[in-house]
Structures are given as structure tokens and as C-alpha cells.
Protein backbone atom coordinates (compact mmCIF):
# COMPACT_ATOMS: atom_id res chain seq x y z
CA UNK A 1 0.00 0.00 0.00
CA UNK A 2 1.28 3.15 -0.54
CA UNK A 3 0.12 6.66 0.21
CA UNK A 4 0.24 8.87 -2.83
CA UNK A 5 -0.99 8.02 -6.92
CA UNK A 6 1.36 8.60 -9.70
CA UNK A 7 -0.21 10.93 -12.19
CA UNK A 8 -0.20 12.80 -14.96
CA UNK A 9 -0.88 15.84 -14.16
CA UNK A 10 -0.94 19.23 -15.66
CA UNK A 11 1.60 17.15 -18.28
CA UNK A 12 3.93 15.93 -16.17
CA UNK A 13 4.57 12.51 -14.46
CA UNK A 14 4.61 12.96 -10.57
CA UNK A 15 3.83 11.41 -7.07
CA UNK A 16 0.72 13.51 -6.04
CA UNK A 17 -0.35 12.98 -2.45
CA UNK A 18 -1.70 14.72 0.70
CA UNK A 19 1.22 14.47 4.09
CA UNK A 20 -0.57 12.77 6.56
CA UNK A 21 0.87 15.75 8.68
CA UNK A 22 -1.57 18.50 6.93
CA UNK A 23 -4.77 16.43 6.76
CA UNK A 24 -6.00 18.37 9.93
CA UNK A 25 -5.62 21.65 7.71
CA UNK A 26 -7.18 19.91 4.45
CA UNK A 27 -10.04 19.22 7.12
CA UNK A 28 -10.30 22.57 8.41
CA UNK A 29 -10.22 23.96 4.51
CA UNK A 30 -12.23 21.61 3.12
CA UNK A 31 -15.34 22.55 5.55
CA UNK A 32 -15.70 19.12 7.22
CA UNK A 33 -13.18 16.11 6.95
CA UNK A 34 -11.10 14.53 4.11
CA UNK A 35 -13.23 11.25 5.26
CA UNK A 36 -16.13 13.28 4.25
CA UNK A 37 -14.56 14.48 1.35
CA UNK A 38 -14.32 11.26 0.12
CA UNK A 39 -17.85 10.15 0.55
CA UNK A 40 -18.88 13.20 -1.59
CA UNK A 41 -16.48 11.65 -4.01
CA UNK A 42 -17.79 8.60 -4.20
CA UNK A 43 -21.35 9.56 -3.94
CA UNK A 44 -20.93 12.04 -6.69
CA UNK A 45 -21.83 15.12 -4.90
CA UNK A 46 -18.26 16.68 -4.84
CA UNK A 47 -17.70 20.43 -5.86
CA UNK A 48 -15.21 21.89 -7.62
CA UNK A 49 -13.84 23.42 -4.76
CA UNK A 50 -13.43 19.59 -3.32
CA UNK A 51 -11.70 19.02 -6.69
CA UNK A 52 -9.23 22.05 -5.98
CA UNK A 53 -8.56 22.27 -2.94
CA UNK A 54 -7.81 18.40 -2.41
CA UNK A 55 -5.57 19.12 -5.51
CA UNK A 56 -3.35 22.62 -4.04
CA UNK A 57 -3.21 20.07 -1.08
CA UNK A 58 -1.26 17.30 -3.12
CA UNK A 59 0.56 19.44 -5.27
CA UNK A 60 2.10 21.56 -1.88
CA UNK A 61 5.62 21.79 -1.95
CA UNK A 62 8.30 20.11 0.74
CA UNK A 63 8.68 24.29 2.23
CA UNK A 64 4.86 24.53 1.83
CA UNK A 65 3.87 21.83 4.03
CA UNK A 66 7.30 23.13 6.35
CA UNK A 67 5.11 26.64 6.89
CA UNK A 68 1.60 25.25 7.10
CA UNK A 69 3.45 22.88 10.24
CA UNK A 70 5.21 26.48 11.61
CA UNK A 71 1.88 28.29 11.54
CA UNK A 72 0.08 25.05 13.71
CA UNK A 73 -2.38 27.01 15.41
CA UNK A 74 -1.85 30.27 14.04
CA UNK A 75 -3.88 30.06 11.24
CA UNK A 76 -5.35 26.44 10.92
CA UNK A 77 -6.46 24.92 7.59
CA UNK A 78 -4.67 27.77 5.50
CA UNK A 79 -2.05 27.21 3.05
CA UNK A 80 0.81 29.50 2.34
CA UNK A 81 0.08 32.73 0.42
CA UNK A 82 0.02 32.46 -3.01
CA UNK A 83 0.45 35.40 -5.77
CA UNK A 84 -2.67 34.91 -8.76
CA UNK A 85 -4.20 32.28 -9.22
CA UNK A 86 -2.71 28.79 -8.41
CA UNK A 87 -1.58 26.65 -11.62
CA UNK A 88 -4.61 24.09 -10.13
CA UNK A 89 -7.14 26.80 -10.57
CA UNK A 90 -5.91 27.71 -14.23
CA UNK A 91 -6.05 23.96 -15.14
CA UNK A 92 -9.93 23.40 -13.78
CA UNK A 93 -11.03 26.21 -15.81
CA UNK A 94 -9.06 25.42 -18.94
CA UNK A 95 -10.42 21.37 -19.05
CA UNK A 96 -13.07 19.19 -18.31
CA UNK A 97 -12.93 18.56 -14.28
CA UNK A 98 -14.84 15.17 -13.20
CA UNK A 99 -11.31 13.61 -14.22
CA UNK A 100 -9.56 15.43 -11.97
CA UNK A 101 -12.25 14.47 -8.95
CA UNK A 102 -11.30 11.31 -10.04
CA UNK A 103 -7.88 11.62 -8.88
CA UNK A 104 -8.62 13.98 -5.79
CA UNK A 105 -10.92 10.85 -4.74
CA UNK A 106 -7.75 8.67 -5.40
CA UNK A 107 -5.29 11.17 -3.31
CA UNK A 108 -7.47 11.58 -0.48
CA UNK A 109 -8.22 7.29 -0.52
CA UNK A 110 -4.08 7.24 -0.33
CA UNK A 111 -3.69 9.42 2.73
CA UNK A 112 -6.42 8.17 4.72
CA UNK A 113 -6.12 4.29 4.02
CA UNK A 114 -2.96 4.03 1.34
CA UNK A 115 -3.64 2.73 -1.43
CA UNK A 116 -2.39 -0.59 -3.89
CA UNK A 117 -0.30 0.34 -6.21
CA UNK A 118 -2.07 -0.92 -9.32
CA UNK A 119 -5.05 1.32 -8.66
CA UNK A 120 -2.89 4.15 -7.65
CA UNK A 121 -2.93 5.92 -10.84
CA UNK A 122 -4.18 8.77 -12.71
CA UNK A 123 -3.10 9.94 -16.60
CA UNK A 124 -5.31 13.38 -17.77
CA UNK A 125 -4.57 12.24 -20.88
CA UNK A 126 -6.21 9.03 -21.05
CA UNK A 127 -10.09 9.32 -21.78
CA UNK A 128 -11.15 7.87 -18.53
CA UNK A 129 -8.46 9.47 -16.15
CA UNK A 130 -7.53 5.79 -15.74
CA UNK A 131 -4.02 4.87 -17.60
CA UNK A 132 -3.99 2.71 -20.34
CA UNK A 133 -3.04 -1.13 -19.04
């Protein structure tokens, strides 16, 4: 089991997953719990603020999560200040999104429970979100 999916994402190949660390913040942001979160996934009554925000969580850098753990507290379930709009943002409004709550559903599975590594991934490119066996 393992606790992030390998994706294509925005084009390029990477490990996308939530640090177990920063799942109290994704709860806070998220208005309820990533367990929740997931239901809504699976039930098909996620928004695309689910989609997004699940995704800036996955997509945080190693400082990123490094600043969300200083600011414990301070500020819970906020992410570090970002200048425009986030490159997640950009890519929900320039293509089709249930894909993409596809793989937040997948992320989210990985943190909370890990995940097999045969079902742990996600290509945009493929016409189902689902790479191609």
C-alpha cells in the first residue's frame, strides 16, 4: 500500500499525495473532513472546490507543508500565500474537471487508508483518467 498516486498531471509525471501531517488543515479547509470528502467523491456530490482544494493540497511543496506545520495554530487549515491564481485553478477552468475528482478521490483514498499500487494511478490524458493497461 502506498500513500500517494502517480499521475499525470498538468503534463507531467509525478507522485501527487496529501502528508498525513496536513490532513488536519485539508479538514479545516475543506469545511468538514477529508473522510467526508471522500464520501462526496464517491457519492458524486463533490464540488469543484473539493476538486481544488484536495488538488493545491497534493501538489504543496516540501517548504509549503514546512510553513503550514510552523503556523500550527496560528492560522489552521490555510495554506501559504500564493500570488494569482494557483496553476490548479488555471487547469480546472481550462479542461473538463470530473477527471480530476477522479484523482482527488484517489489522493485523499491514499492518505487516509494508502492505497495498492495498481489502482494508484491517474493519466489526464487518457479518456477515462484511468491509464492505459
Amino acid at each position: 500500500m502506498q500513500d500517494y498516486v502517480d499521475a499525470v498531471f498538468d503534463g507531467t509525471r509525478q507522485r501527487m499525495g496529501i502528508p498525513r501531517s496536513v490532513l488536519g488543515n485539508l479538514d479545516a479547509e475543506i469545511g468538514g473532513s477529508a473522510f467526508a470528502a471522500l464520501r462526496r467523491f464517491v457519492e458524486g456530490q463533490w464540488s469543484r472546490r473539493d476538486v481544488e482544494i484536495t488538488l493545491e493540497y497534493a501538489t504543496l511543496t516540501p517548504g509549503e507543508v514546512k510553513w503550514i506545520l510552523n503556523m500550527q495554530g496560528a492560522i489552521a487549515g490555510h495554506r501559504p500565500p500564493r500570488v494569482g491564481r494557483s496553476a490548479v485553478a488555471i487547469l480546472l477552468d481550462e479542461k473538463p474537471i470530473a477527471p480530476y475528482a477522479e484523482l482527488a478521490a484517489l489522493i485523499i483514498e491514499a492518505a487516509l487508508y494508502g492505497i495498492a499500487p495498481a489502482v494508484a494511478v491517474f493519466d489526464e490524458g487518457a479518456g477515462d483518467g484511468k491509464e492505459a493497461a
